[in-house]
PDB file of N, CA and C in Angstrom:
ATOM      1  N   UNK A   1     -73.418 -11.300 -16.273  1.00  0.00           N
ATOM      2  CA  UNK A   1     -73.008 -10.331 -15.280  1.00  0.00           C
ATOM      3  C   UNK A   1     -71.539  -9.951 -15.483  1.00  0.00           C
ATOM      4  N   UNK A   2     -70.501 -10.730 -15.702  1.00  0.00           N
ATOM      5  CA  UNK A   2     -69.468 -11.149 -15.972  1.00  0.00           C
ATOM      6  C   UNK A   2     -68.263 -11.114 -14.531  1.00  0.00           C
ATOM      7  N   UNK A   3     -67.262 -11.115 -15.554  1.00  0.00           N
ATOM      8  CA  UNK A   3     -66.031 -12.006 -14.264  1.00  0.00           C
ATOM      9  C   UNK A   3     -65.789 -10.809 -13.603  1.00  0.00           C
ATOM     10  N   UNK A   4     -65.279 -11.240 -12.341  1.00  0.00           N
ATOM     11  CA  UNK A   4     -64.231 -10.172 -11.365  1.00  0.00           C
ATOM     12  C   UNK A   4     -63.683  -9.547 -11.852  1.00  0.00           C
ATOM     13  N   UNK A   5     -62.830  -9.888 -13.116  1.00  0.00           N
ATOM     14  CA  UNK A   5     -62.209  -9.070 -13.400  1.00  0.00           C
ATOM     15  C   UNK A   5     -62.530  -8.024 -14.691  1.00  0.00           C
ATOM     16  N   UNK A   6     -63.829  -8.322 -14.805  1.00  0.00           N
ATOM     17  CA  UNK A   6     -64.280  -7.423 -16.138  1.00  0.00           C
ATOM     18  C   UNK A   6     -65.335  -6.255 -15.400  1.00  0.00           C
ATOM     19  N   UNK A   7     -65.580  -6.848 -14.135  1.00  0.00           N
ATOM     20  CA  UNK A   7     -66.259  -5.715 -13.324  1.00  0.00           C
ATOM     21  C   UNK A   7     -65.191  -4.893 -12.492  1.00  0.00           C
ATOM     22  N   UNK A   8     -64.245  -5.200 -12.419  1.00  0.00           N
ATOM     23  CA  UNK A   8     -62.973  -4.697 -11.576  1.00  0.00           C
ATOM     24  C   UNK A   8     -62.435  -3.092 -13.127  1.00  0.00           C
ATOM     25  N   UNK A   9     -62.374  -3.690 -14.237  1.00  0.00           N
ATOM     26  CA  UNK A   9     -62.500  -2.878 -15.101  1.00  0.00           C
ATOM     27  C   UNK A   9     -63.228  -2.290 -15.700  1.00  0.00           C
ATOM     28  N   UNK A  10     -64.511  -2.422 -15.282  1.00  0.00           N
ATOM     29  CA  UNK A  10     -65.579  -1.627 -15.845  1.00  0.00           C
ATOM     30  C   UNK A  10     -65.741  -0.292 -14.750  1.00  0.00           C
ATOM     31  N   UNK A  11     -65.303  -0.959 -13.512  1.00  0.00           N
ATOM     32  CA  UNK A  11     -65.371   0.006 -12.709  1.00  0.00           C
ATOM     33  C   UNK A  11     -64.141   1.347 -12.661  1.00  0.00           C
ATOM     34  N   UNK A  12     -63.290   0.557 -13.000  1.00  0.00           N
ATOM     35  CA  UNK A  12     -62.001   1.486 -13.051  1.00  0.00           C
ATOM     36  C   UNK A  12     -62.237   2.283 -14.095  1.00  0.00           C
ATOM     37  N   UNK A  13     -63.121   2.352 -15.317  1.00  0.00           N
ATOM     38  CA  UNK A  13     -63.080   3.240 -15.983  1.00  0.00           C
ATOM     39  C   UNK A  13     -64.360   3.820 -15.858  1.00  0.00           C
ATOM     40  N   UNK A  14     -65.353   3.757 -15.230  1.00  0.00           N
ATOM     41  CA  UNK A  14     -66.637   4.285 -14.748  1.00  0.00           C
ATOM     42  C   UNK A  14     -66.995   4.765 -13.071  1.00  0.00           C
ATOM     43  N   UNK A  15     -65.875   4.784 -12.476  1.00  0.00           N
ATOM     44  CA  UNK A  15     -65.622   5.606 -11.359  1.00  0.00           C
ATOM     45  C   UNK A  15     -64.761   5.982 -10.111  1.00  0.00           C
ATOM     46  N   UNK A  16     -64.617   7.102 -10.436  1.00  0.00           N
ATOM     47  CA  UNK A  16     -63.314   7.950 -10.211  1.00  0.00           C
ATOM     48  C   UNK A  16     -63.621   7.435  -8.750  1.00  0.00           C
ATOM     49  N   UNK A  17     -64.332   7.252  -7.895  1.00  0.00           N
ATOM     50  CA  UNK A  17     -64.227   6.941  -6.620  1.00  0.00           C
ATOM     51  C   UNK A  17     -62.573   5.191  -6.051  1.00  0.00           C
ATOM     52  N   UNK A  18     -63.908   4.716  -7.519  1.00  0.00           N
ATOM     53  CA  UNK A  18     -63.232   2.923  -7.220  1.00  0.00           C
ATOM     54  C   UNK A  18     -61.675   2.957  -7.617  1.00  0.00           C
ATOM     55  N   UNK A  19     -61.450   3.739  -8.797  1.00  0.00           N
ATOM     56  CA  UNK A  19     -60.143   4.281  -9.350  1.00  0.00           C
ATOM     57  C   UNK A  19     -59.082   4.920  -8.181  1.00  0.00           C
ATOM     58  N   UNK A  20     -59.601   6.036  -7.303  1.00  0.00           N
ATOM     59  CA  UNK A  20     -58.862   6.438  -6.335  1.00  0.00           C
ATOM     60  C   UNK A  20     -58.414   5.139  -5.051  1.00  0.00           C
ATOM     61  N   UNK A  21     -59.377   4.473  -4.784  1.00  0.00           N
ATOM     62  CA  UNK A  21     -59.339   4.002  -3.764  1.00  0.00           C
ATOM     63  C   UNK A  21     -58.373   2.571  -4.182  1.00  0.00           C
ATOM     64  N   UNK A  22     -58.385   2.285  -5.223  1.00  0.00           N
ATOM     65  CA  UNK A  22     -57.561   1.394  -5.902  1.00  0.00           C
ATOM     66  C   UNK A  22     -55.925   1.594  -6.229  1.00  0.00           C
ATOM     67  N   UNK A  23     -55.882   2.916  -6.601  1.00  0.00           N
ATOM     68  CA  UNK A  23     -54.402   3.490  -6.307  1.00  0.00           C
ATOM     69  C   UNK A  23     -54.061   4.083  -5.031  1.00  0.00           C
ATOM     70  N   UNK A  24     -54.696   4.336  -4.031  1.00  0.00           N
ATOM     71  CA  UNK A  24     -54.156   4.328  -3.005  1.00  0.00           C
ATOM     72  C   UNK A  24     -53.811   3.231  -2.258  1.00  0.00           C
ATOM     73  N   UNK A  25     -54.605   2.188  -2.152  1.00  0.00           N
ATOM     74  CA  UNK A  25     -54.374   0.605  -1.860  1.00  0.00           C
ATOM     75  C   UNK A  25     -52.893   0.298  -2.256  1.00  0.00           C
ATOM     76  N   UNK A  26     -52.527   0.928  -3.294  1.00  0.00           N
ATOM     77  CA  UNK A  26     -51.782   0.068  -4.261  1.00  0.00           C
ATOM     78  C   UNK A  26     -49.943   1.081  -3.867  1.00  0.00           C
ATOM     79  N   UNK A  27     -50.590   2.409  -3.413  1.00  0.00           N
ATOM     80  CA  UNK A  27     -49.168   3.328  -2.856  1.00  0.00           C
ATOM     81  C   UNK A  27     -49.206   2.654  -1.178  1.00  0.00           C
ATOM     82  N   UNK A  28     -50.069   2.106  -0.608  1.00  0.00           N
ATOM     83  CA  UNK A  28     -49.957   1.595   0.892  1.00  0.00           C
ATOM     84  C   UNK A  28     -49.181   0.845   1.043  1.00  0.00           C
ATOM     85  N   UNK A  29     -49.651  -0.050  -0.518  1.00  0.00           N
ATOM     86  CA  UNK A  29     -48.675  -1.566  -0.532  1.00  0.00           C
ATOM     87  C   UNK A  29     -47.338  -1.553  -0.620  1.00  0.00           C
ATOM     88  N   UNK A  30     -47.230  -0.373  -1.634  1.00  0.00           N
ATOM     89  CA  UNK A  30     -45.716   0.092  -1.703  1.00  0.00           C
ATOM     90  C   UNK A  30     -44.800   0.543  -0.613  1.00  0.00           C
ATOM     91  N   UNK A  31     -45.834   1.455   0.277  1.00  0.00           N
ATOM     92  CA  UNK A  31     -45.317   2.070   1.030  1.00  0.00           C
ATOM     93  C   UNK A  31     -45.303   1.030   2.231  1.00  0.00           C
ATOM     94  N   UNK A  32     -45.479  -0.197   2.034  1.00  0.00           N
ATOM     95  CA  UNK A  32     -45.760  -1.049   3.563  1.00  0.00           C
ATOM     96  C   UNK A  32     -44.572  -2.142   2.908  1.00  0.00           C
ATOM     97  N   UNK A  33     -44.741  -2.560   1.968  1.00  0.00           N
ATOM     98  CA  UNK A  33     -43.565  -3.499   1.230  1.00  0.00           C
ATOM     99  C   UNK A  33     -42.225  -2.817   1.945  1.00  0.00           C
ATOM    100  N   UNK A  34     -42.062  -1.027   1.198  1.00  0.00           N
ATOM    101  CA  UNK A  34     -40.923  -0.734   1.728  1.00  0.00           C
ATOM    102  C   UNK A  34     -39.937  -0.658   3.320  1.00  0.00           C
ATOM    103  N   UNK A  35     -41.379  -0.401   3.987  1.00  0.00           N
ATOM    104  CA  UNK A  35     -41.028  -0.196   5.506  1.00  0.00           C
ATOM    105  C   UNK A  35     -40.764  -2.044   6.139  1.00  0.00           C
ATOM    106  N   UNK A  36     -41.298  -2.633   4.905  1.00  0.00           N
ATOM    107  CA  UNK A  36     -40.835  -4.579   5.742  1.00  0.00           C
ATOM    108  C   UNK A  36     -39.647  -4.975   5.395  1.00  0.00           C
ATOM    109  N   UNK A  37     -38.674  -4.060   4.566  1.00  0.00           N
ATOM    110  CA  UNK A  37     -37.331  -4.308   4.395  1.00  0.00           C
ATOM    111  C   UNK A  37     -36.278  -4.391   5.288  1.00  0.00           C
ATOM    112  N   UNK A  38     -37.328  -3.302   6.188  1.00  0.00           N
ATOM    113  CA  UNK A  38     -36.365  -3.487   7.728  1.00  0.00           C
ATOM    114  C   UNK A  38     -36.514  -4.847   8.543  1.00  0.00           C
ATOM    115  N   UNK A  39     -35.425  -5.417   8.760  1.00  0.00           N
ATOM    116  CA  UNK A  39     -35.497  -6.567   9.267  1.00  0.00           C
ATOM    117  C   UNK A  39     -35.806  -6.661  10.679  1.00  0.00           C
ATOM    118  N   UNK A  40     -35.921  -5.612  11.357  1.00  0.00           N
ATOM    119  CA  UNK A  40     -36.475  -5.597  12.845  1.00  0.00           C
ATOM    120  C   UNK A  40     -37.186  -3.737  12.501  1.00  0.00           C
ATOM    121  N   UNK A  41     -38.067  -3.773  12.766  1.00  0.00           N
ATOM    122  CA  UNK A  41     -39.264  -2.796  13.431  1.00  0.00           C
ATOM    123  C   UNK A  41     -38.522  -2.064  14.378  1.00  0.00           C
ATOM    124  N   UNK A  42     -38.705  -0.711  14.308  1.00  0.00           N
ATOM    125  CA  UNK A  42     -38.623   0.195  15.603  1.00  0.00           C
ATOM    126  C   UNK A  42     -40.401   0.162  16.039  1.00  0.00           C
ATOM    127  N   UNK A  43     -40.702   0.553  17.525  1.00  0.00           N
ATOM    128  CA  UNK A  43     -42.040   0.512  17.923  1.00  0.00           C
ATOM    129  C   UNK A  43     -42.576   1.308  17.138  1.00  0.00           C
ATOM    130  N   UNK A  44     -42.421   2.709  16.853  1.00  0.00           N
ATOM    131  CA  UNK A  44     -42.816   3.188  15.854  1.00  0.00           C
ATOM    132  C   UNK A  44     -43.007   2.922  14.442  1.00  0.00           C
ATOM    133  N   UNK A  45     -42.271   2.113  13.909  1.00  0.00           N
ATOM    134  CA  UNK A  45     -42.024   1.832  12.948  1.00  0.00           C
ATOM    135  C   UNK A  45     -43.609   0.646  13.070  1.00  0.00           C
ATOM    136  N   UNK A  46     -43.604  -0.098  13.898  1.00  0.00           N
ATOM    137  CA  UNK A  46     -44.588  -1.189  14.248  1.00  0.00           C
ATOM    138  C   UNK A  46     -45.681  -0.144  13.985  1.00  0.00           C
ATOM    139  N   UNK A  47     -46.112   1.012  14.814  1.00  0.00           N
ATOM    140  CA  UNK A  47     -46.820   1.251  14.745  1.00  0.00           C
ATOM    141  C   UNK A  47     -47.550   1.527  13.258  1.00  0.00           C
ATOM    142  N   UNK A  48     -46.309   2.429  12.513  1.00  0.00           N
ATOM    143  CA  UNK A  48     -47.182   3.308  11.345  1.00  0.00           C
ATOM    144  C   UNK A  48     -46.998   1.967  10.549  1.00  0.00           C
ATOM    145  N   UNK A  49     -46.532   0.504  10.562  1.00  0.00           N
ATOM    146  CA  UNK A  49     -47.103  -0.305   9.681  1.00  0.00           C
ATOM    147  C   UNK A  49     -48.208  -1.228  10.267  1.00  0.00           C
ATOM    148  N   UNK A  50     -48.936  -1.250  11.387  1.00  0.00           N
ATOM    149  CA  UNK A  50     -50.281  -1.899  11.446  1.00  0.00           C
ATOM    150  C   UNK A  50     -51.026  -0.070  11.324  1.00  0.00           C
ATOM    151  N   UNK A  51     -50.976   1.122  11.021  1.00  0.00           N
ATOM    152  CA  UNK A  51     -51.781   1.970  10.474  1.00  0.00           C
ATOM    153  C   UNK A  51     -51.809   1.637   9.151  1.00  0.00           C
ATOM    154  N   UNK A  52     -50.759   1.579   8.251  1.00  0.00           N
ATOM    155  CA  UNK A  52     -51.277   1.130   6.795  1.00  0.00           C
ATOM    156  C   UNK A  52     -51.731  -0.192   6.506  1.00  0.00           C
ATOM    157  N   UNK A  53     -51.534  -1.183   7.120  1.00  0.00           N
ATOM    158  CA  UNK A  53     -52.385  -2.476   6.989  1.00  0.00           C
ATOM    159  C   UNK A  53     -53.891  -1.688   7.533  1.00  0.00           C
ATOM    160  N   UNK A  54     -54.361  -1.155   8.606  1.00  0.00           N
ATOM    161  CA  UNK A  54     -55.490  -1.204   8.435  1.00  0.00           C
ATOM    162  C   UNK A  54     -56.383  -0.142   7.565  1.00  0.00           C
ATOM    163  N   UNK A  55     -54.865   0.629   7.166  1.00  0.00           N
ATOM    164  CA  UNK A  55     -55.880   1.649   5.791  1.00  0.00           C
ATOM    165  C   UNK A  55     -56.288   0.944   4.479  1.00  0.00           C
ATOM    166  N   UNK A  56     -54.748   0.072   4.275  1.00  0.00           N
ATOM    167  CA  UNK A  56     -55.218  -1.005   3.129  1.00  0.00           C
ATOM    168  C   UNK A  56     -56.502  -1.644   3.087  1.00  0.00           C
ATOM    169  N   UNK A  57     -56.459  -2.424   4.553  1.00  0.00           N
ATOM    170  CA  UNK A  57     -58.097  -3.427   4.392  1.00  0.00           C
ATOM    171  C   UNK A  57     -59.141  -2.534   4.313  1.00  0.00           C
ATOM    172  N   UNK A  58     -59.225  -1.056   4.963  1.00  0.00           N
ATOM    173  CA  UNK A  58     -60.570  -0.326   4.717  1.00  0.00           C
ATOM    174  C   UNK A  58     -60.721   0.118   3.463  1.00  0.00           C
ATOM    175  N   UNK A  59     -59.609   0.441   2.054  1.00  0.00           N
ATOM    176  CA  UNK A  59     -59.505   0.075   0.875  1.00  0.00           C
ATOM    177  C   UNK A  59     -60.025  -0.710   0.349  1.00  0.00           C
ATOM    178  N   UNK A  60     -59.600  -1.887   0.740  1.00  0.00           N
ATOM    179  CA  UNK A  60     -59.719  -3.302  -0.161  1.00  0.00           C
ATOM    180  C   UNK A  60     -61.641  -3.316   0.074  1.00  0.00           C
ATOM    181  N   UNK A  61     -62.070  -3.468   1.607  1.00  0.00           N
ATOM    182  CA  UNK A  61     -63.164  -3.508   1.845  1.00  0.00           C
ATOM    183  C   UNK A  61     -63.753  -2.539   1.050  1.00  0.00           C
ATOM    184  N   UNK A  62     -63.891  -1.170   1.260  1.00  0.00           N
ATOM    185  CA  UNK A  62     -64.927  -0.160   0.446  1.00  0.00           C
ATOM    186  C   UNK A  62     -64.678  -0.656  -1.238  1.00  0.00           C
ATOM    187  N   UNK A  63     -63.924  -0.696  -1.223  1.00  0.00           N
ATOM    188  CA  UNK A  63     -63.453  -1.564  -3.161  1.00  0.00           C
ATOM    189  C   UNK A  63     -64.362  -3.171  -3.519  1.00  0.00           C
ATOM    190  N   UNK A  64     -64.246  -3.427  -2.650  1.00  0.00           N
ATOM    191  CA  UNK A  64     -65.446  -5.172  -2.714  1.00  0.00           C
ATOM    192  C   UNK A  64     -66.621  -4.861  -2.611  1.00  0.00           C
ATOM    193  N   UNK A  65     -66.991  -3.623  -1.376  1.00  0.00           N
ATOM    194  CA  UNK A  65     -68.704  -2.954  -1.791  1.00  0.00           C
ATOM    195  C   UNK A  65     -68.542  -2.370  -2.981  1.00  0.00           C
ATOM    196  N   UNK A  66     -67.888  -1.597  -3.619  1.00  0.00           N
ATOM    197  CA  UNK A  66     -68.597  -1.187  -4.526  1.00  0.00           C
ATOM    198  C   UNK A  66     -68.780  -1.903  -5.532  1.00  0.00           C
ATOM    199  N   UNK A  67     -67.975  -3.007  -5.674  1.00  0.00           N
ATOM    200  CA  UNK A  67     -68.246  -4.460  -6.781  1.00  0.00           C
ATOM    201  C   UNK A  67     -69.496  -4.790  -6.447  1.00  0.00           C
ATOM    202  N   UNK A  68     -69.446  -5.168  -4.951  1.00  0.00           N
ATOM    203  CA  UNK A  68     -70.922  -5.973  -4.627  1.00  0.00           C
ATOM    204  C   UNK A  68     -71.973  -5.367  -5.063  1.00  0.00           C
ATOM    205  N   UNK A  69     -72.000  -3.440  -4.733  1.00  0.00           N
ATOM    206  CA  UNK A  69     -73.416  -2.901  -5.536  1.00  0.00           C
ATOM    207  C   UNK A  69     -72.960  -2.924  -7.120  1.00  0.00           C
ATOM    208  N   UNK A  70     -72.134  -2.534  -7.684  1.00  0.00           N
ATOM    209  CA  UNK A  70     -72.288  -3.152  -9.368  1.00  0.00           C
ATOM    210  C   UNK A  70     -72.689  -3.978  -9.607  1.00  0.00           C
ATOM    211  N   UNK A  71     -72.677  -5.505  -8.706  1.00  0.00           N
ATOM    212  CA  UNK A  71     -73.246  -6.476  -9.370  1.00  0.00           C
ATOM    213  C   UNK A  71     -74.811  -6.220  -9.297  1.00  0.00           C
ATOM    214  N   UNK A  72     -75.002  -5.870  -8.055  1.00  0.00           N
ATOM    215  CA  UNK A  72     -76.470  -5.800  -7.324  1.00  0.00           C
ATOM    216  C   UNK A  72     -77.078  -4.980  -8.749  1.00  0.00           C
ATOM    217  N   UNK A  73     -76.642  -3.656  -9.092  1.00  0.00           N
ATOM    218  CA  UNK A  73     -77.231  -3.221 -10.252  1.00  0.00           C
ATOM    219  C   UNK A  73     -77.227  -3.871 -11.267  1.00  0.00           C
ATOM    220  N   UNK A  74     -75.906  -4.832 -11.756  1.00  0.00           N
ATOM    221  CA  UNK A  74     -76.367  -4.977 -12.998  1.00  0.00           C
ATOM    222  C   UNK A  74     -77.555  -6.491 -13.032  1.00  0.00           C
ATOM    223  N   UNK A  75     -77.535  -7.066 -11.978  1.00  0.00           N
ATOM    224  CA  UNK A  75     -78.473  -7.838 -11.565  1.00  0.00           C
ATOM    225  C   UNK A  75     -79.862  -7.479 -11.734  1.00  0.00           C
ATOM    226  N   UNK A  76     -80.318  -6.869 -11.221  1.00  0.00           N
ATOM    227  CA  UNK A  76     -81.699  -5.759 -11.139  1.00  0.00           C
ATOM    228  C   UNK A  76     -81.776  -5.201 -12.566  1.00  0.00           C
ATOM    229  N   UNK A  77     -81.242  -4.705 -12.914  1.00  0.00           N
ATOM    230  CA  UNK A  77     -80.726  -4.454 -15.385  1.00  0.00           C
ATOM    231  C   UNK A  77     -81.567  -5.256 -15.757  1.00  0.00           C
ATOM    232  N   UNK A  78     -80.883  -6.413 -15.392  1.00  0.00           N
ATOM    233  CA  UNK A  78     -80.655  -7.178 -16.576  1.00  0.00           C
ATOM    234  C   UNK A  78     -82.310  -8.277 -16.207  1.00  0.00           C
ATOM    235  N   UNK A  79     -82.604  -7.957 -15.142  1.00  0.00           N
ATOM    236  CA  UNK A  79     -84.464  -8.925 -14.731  1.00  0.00           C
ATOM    237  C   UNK A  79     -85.266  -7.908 -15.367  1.00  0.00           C
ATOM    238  N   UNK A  80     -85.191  -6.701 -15.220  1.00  0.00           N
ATOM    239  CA  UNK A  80     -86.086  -5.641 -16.293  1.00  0.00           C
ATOM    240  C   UNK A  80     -86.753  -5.629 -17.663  1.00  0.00           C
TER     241      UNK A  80
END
């Protein structure tokens, strides 16, 4: 079936979906790293960083389904 990380790259080069959702994860992080430099939060500031924590996890999550159905397919392949 192979490792996490050979399905993490099979996917990145076989669909533009998993690819997008993987670089946006990855500008959230940036963009959430940068806003924790501030050593105290304005409320606002609170706010728009629990909005990108929870855009990240709906990232990360839709990114682990689509591993989970790759495996599911190549599972079902490979009993054929």
């Amino acid at each position: 079936m192979g490792s996490g990380e050979q399905i993490t790259d099979q996917l990145r080069t076989s669909s533009p979906e998993f690819r997008e959702l993987e670089e946006s994860h990855h500008r959230l992080d940036v963009e959430l790293q940068e806003l924790l430099k501030h050593h105290v939060l304005t409320p606002q500031e609170e706010i728009i960083k629990k909005q990108i924590q929870k855009e990240k996890l709906g990232k990360k999550d839709r990114m682990a389904d689509l591993i989970r159905q790759y495996q599911i397919k190549q599972t079902q392949q490979s009993t054929l």
